[in-house]
C-alpha atoms as a PDB file:
ATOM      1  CA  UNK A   1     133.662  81.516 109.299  1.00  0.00           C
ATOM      2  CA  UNK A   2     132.884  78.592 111.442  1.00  0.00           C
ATOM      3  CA  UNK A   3     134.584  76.305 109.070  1.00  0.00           C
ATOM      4  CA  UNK A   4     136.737  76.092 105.808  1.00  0.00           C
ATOM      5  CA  UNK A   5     133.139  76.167 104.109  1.00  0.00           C
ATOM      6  CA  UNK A   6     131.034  79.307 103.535  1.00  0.00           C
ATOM      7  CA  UNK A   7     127.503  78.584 104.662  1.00  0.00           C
ATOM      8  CA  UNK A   8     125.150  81.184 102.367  1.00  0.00           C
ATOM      9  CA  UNK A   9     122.131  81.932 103.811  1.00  0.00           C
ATOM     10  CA  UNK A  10     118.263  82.178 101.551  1.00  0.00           C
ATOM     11  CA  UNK A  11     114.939  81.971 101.364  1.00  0.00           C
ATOM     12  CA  UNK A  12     113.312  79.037  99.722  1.00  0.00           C
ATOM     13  CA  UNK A  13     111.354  80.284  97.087  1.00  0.00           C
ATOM     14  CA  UNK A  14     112.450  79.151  93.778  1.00  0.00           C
ATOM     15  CA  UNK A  15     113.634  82.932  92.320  1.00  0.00           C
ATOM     16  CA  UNK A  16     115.941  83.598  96.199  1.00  0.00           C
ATOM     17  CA  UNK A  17     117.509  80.162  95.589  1.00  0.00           C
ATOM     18  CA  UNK A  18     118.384  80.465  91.486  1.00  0.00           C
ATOM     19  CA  UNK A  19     120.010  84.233  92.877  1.00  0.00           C
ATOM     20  CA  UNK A  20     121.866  82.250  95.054  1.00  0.00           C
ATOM     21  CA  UNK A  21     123.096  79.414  92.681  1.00  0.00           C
ATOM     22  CA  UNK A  22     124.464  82.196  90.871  1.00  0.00           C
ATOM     23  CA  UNK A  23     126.853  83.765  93.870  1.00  0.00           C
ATOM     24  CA  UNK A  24     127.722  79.785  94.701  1.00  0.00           C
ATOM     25  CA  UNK A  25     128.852  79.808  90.830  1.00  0.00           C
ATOM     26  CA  UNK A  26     130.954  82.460  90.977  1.00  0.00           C
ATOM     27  CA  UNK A  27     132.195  81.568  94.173  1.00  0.00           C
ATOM     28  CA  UNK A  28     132.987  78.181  92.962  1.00  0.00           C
ATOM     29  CA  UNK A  29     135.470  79.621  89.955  1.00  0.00           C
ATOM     30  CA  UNK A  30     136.980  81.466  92.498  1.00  0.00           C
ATOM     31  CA  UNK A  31     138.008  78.433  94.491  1.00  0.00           C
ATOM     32  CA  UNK A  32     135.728  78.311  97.515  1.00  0.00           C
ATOM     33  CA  UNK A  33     133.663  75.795  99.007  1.00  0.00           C
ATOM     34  CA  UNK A  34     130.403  76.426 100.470  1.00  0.00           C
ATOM     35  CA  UNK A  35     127.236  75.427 102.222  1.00  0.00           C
ATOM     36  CA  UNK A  36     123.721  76.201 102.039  1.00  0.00           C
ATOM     37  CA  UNK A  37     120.897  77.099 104.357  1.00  0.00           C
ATOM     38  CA  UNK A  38     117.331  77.673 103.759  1.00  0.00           C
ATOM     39  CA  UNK A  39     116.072  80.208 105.891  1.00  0.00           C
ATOM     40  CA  UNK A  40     111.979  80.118 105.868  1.00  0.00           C
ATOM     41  CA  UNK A  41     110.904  83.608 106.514  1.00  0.00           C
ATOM     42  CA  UNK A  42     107.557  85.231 107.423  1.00  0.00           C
ATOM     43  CA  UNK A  43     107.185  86.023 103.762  1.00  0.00           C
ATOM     44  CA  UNK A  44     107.372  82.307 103.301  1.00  0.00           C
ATOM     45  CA  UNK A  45     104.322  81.600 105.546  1.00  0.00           C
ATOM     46  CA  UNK A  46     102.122  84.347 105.259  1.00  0.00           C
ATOM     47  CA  UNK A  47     100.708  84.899 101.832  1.00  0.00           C
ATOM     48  CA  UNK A  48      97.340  85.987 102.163  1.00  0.00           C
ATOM     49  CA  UNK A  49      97.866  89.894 101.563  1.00  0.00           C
ATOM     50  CA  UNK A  50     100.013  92.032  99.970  1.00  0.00           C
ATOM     51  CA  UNK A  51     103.333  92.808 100.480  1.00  0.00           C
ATOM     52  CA  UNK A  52     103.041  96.027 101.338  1.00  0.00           C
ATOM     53  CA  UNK A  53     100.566  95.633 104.419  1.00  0.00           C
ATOM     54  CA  UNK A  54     104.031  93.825 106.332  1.00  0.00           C
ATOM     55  CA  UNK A  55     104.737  95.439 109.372  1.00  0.00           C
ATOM     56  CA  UNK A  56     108.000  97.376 108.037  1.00  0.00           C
ATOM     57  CA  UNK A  57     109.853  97.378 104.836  1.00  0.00           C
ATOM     58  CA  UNK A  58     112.389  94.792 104.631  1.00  0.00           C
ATOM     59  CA  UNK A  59     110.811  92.277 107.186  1.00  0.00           C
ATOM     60  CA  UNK A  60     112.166  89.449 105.301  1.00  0.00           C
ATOM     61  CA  UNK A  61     115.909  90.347 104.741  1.00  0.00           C
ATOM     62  CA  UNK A  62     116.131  91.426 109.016  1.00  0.00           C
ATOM     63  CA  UNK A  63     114.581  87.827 109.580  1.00  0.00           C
ATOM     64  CA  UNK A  64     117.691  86.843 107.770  1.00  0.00           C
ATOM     65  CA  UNK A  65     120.119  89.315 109.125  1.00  0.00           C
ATOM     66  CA  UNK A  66     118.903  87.980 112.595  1.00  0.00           C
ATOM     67  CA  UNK A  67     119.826  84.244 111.535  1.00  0.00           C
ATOM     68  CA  UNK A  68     123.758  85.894 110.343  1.00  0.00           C
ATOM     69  CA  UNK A  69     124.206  87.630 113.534  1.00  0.00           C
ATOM     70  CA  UNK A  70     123.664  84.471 115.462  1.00  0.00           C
ATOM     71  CA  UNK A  71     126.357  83.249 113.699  1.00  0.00           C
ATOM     72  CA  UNK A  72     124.771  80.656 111.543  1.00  0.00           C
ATOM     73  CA  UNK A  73     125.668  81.525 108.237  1.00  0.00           C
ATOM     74  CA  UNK A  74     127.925  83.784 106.775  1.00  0.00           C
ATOM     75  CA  UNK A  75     126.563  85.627 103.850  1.00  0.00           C
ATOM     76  CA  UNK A  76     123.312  86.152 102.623  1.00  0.00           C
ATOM     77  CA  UNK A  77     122.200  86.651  99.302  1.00  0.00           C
ATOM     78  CA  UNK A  78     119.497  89.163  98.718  1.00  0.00           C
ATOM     79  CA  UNK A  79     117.394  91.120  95.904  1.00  0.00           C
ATOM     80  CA  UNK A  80     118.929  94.562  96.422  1.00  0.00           C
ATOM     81  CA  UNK A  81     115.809  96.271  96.337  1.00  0.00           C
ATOM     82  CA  UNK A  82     114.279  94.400  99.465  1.00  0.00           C
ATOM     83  CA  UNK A  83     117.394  95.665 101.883  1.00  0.00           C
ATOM     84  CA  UNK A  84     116.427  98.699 103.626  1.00  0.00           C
ATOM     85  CA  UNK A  85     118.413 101.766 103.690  1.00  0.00           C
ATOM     86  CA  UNK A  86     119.528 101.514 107.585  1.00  0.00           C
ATOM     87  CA  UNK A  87     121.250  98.094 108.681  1.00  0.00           C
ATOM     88  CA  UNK A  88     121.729  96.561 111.785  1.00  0.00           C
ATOM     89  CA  UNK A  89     125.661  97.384 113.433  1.00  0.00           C
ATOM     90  CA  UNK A  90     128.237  94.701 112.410  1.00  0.00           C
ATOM     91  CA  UNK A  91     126.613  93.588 108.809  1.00  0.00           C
ATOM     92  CA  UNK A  92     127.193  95.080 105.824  1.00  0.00           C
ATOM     93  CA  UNK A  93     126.535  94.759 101.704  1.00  0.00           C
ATOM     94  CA  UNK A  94     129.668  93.218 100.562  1.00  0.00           C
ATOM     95  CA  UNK A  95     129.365  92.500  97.115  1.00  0.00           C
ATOM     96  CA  UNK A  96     126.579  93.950  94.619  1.00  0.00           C
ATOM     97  CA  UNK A  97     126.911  92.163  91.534  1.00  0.00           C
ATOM     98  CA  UNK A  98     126.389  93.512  87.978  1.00  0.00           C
ATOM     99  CA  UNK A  99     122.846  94.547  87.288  1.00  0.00           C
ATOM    100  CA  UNK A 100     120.431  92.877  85.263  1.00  0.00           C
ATOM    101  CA  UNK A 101     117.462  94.446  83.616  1.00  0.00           C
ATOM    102  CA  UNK A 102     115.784  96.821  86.064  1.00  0.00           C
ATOM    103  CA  UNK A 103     112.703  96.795  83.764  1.00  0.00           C
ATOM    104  CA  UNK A 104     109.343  96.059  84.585  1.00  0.00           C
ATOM    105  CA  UNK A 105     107.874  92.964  82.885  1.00  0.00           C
ATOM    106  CA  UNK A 106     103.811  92.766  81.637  1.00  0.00           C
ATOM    107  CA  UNK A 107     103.135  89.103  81.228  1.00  0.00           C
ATOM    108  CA  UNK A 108     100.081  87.831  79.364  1.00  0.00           C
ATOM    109  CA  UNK A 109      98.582  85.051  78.397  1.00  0.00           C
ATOM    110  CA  UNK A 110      97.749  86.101  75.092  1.00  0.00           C
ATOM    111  CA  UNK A 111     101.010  88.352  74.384  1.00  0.00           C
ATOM    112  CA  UNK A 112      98.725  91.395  74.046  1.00  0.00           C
ATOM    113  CA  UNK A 113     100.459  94.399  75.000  1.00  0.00           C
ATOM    114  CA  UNK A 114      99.492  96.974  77.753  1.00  0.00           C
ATOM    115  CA  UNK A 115      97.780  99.309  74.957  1.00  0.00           C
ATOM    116  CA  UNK A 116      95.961  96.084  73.954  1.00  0.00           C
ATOM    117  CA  UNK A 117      94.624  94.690  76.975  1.00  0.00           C
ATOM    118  CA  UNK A 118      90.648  95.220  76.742  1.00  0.00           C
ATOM    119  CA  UNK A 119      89.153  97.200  79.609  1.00  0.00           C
ATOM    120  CA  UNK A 120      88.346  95.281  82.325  1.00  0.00           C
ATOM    121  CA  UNK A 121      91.018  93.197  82.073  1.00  0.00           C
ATOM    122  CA  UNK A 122      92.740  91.984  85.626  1.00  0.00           C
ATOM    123  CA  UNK A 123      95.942  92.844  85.845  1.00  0.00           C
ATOM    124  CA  UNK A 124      98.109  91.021  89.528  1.00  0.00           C
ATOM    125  CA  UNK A 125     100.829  93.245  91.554  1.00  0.00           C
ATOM    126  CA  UNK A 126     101.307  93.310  95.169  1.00  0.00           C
ATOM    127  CA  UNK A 127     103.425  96.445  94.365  1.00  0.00           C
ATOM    128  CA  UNK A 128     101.833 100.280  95.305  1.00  0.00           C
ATOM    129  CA  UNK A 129     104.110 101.893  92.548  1.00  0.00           C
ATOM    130  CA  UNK A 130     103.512  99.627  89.526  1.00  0.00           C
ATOM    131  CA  UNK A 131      99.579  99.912  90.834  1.00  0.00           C
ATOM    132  CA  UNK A 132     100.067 103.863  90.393  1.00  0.00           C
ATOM    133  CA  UNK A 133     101.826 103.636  87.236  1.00  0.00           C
ATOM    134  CA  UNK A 134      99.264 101.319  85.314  1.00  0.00           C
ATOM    135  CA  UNK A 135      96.396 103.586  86.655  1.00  0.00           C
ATOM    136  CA  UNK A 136      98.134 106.558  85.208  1.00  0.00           C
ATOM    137  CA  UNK A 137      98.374 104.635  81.605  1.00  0.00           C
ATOM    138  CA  UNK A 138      95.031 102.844  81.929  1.00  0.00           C
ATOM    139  CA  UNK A 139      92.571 103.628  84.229  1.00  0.00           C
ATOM    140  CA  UNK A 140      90.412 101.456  82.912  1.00  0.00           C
ATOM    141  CA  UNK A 141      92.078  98.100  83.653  1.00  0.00           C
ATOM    142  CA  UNK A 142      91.139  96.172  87.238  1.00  0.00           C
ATOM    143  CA  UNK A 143      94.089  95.775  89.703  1.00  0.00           C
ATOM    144  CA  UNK A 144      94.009  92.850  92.183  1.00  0.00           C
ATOM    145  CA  UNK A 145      96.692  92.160  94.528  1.00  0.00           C
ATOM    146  CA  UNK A 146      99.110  88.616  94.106  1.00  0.00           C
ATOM    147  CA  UNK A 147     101.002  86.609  96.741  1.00  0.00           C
ATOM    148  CA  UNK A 148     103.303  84.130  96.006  1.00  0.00           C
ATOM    149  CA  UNK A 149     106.716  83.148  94.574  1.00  0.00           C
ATOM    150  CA  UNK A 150     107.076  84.197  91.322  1.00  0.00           C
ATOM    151  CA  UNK A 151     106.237  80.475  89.818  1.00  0.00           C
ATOM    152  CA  UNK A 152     103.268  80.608  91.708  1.00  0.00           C
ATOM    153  CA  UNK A 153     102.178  83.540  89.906  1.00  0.00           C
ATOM    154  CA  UNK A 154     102.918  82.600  86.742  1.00  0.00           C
ATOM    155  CA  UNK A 155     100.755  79.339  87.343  1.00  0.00           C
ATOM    156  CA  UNK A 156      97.761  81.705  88.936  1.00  0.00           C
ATOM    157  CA  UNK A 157      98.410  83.618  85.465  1.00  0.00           C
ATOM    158  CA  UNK A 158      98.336  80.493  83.453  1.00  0.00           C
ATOM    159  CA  UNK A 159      95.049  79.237  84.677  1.00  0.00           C
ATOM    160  CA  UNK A 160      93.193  82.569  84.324  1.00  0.00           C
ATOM    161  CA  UNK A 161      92.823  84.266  87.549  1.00  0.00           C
ATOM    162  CA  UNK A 162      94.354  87.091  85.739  1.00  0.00           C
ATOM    163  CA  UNK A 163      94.816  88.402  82.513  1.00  0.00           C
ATOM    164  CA  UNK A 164      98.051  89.882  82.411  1.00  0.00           C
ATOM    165  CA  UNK A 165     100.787  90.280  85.597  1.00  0.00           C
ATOM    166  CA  UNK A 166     103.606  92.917  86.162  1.00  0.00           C
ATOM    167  CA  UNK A 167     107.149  91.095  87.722  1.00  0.00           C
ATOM    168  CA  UNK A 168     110.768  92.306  87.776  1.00  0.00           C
ATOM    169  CA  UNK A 169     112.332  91.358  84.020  1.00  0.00           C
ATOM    170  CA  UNK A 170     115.162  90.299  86.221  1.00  0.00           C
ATOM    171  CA  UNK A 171     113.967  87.610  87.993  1.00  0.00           C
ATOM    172  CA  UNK A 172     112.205  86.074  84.377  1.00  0.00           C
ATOM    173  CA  UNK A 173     115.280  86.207  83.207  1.00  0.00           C
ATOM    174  CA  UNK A 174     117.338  85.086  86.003  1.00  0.00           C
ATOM    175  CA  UNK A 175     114.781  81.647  85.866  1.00  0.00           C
ATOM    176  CA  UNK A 176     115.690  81.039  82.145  1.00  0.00           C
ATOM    177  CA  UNK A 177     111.844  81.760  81.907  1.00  0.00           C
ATOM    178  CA  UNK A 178     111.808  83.977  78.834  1.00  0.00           C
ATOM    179  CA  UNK A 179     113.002  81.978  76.297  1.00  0.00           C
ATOM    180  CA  UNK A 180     110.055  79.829  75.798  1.00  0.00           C
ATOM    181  CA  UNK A 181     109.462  77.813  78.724  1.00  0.00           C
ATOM    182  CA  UNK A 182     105.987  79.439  78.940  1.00  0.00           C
ATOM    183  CA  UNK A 183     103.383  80.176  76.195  1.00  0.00           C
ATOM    184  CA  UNK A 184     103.040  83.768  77.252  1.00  0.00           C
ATOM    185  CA  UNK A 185     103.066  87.388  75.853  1.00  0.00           C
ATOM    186  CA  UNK A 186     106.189  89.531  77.355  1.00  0.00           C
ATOM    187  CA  UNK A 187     106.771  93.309  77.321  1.00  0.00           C
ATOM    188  CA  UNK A 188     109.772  95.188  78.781  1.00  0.00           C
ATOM    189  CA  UNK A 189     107.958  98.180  80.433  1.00  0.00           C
ATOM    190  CA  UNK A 190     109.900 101.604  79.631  1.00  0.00           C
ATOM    191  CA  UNK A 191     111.679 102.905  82.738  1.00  0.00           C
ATOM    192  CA  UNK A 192     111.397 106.226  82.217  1.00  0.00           C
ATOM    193  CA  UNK A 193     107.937 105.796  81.869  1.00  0.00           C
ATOM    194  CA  UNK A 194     107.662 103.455  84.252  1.00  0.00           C
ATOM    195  CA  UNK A 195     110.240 103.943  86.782  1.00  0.00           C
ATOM    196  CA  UNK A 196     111.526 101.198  88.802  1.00  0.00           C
ATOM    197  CA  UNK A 197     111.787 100.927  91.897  1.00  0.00           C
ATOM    198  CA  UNK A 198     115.075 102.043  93.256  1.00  0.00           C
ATOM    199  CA  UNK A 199     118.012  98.962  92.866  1.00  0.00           C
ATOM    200  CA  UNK A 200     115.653  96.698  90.712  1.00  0.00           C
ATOM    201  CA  UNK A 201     117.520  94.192  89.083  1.00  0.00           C
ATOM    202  CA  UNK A 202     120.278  93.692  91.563  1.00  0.00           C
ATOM    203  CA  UNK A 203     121.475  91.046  93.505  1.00  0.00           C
ATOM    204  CA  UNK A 204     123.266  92.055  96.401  1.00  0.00           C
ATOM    205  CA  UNK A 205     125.409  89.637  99.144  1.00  0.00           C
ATOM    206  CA  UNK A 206     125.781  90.852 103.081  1.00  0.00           C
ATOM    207  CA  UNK A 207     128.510  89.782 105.368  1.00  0.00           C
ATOM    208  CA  UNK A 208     129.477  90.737 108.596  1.00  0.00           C
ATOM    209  CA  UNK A 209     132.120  93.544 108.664  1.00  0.00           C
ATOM    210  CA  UNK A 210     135.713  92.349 108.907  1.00  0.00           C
ATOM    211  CA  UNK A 211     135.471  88.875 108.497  1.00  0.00           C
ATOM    212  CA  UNK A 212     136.580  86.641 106.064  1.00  0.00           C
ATOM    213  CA  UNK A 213     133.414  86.208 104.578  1.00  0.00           C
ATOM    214  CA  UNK A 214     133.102  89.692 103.916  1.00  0.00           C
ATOM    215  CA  UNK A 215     136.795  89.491 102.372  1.00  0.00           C
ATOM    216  CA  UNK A 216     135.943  87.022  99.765  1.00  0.00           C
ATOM    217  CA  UNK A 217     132.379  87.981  98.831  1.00  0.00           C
ATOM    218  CA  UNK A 218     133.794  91.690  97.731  1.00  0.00           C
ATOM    219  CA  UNK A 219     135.690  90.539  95.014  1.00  0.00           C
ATOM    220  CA  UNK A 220     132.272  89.651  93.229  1.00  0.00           C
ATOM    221  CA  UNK A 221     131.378  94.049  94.163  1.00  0.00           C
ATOM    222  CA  UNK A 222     130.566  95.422  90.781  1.00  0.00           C
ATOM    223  CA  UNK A 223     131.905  99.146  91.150  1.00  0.00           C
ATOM    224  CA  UNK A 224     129.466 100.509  88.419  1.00  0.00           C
ATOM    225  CA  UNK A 225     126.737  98.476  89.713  1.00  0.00           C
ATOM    226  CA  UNK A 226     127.785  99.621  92.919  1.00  0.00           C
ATOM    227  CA  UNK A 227     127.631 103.446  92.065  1.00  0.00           C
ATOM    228  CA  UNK A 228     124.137 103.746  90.636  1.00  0.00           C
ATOM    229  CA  UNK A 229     122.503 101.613  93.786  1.00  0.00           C
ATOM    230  CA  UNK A 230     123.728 103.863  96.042  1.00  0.00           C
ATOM    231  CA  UNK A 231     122.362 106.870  94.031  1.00  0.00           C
ATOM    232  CA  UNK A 232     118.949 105.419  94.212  1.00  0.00           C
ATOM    233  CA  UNK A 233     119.323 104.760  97.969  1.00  0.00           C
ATOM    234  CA  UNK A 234     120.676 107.903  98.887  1.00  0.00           C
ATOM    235  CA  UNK A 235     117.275 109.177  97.225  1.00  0.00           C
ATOM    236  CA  UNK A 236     115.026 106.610  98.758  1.00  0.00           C
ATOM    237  CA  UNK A 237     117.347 107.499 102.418  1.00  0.00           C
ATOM    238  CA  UNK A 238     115.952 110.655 102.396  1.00  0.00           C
ATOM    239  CA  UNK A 239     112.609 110.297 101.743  1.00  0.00           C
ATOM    240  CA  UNK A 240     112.229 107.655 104.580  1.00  0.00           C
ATOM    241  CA  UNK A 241     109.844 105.844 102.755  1.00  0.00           C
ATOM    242  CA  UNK A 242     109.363 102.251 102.060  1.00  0.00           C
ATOM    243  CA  UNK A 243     107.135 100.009 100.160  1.00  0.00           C
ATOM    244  CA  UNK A 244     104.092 101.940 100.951  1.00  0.00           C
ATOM    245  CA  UNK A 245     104.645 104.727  99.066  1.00  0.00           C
ATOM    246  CA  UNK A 246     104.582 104.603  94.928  1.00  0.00           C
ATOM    247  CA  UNK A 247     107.884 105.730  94.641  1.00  0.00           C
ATOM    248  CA  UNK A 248     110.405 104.872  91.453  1.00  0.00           C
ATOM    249  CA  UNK A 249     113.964 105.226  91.036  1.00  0.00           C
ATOM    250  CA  UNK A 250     116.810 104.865  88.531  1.00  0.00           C
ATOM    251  CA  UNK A 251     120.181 105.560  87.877  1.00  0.00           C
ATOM    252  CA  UNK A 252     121.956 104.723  84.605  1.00  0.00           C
ATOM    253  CA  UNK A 253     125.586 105.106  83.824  1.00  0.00           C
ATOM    254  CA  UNK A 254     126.417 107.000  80.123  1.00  0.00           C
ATOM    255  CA  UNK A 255     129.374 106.431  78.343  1.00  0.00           C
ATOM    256  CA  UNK A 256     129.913 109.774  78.678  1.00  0.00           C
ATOM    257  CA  UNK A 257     131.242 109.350  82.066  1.00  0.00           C
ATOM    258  CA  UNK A 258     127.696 111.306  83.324  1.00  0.00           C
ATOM    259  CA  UNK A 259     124.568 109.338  85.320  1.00  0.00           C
ATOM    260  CA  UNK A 260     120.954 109.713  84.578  1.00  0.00           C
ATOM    261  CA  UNK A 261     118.699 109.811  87.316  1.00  0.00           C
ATOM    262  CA  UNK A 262     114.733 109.158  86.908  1.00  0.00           C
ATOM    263  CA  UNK A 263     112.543 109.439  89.673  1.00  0.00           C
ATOM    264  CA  UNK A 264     109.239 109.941  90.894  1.00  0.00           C
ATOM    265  CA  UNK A 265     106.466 110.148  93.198  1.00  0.00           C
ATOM    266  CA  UNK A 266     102.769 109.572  91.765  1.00  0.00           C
ATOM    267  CA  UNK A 267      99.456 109.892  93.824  1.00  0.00           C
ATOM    268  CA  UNK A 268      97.295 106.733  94.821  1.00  0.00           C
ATOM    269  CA  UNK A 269      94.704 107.498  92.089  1.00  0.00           C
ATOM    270  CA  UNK A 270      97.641 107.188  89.318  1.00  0.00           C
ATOM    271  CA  UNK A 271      98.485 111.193  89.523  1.00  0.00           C
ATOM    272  CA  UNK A 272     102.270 112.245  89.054  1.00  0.00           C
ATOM    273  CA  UNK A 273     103.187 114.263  92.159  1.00  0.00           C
ATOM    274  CA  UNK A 274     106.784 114.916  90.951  1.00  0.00           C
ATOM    275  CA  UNK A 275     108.221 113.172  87.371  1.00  0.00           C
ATOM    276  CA  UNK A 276     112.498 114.078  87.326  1.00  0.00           C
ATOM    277  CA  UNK A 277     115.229 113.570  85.180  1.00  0.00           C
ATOM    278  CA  UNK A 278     118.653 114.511  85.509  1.00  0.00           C
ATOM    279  CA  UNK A 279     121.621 113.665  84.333  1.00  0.00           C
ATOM    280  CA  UNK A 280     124.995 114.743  86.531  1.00  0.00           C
ATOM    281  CA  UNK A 281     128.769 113.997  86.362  1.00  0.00           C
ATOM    282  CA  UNK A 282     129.910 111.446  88.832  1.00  0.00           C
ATOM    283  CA  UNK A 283     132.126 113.546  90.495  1.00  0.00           C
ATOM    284  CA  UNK A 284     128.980 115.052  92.005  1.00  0.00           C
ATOM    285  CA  UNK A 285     126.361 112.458  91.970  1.00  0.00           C
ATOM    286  CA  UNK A 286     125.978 112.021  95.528  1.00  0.00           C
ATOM    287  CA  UNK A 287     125.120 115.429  95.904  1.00  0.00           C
ATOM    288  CA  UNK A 288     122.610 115.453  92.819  1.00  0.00           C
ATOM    289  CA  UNK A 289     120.879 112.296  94.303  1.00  0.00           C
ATOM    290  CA  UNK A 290     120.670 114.476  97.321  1.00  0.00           C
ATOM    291  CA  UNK A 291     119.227 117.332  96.078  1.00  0.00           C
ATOM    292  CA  UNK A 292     116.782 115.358  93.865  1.00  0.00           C
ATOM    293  CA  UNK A 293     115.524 113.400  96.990  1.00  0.00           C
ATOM    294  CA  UNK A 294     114.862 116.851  98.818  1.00  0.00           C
ATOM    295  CA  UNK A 295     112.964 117.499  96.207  1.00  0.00           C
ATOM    296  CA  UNK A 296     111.097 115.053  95.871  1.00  0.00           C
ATOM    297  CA  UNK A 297     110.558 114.851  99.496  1.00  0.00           C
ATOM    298  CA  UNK A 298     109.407 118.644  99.566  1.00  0.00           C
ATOM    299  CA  UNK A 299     106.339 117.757  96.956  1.00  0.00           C
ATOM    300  CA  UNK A 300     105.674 114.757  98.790  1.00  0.00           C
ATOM    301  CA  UNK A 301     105.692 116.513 102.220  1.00  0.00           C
ATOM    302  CA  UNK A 302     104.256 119.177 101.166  1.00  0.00           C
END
């Protein structure tokens, strides 16, 4: 570190910097001072198409990377999911903290529930899987794409460019947005039946390797947390695919010391390519994750 402080590096958009006041919190009980930087990002500019038309997955998070390698900041403080699978040399994720919700959240105006919505009804997403999975439940809703920072969407929501929106429960509850703040409908999304995408609902801190940065930011590492990101990685890893494809994946820890894994590919059109569920030991996740993501990638290939 350049200085007895630790200078955190995020985005500005309301949701990156509440995910950030929550690492400075639990730095702060810990003893350490810190700094903060906002880094604006492309994702921060551009916002007139979807997310998944950026030139490469994880566009945002290497814009940020870039800024750490330069040397001016020392951690930054990411949703999990964003960080692709293969990371520059010298960083690396030093802390995941414990997950929150990896559910899917429909948000109406009117509290009707996805089985209630009236055809026609505009549903928002700039994501290709939860586009895919609301096809495959309702073919006869209207999908539009949404930019913007999550209180932007809510607002578009509010003043009835669409009827209902699908967000990570995660970041709603992460705002302190569920309890009332709006006058809107809520409901958690099953993830089996709709899978997540793979480390929803994590919040994840880089560092560069061997520094003291990196020293101090593991001791917020969550190893259960920890255990079932890198299962959904490993499956993601071996696909090679990114935001582009309608791809979910999640891993669950049992009490009975086993791991369920859900995931699946579906079709463009809402079709299920390959649906999977599995549960292993942890002794030989890694290798189940494995197999599962050759499978998967031999349907998907294929």
């Amino acid at each position: 570190m350049q200085s007895d402080k630790i200078i955190i590096g995020t985005r500005g958009s309301a949701l990156a910097v509440r995910q950030t006041e929550i690492v400075e919190a639990m730095l702060s009980e810990m003893g350490f001072e810190f700094s903060r930087k906002i880094v604006k990002t492309s994702g921060d500019v551009i916002q007139d198409k979807p997310l998944f038309e950026f030139q490469g997955f994880g566009t945002f998070v290497r814009e940020l990377d870039d800024v750490m390698l330069r040397g001016e900041i020392d951690i930054a403080v990411h949703s999990m999911k964003d960080i692709p699978t293969e990371r520059p040399r010298g960083l690396e994720i030093a802390a995941i903290l414990p997950r929150d919700s990896p559910c899917d959240l429909l948000v109406t105006r009117d509290g009707s529930r996805l089985s209630e919505l009236p055809a026609g009804s505009v549903i928002g997403t700039s994501s290709m899987r939860r586009r895919c999975q609301i096809m495959r439940e309702r073919k006869d809703l209207k999908l539009e794409d949404i930019r913007g920072n999550i209180d932007t969407r809510v607002k578009k929501l509010i003043r009835g460019d669409y009827d209902a929106i699908l967000l990570a429960e995660a970041g709603f509850e992460r705002m302190g947005w569920i309890d009332g703040k709006f006058d809107l409908g809520f409901e958690r999304l099953d993830p089996e039946r709709f899978v997540p995408s793979a480390n929803q609902g994590t919040i994840a801190v880089v560092a560069k390797t061997q520094t003291s940065a990196s020293e101090i930011v593991s001791q917020l590492d969550d190893p259960e947390t920890r255990l079932v990101t890198i299962l959904e990685r490993r499956i993601i890893e071996i696909l090679g695919a990114g935001c582009k494809v309608p791809i979910g994946v999640y891993a669950e820890a049992e009490e009975d010391s086993g791991i369920t894994i859900i995931a699946e590919i579906l079709t463009d059109d809402g079709g299920v390519l390959s649906h999977i569920k599995k549960t292993v030991s942890r002794d030989g996740a890694i290798s189940a994750a494995e197999r599962i993501g050759n499978e998967l990638k031999s349907v998907w290939r294929g």
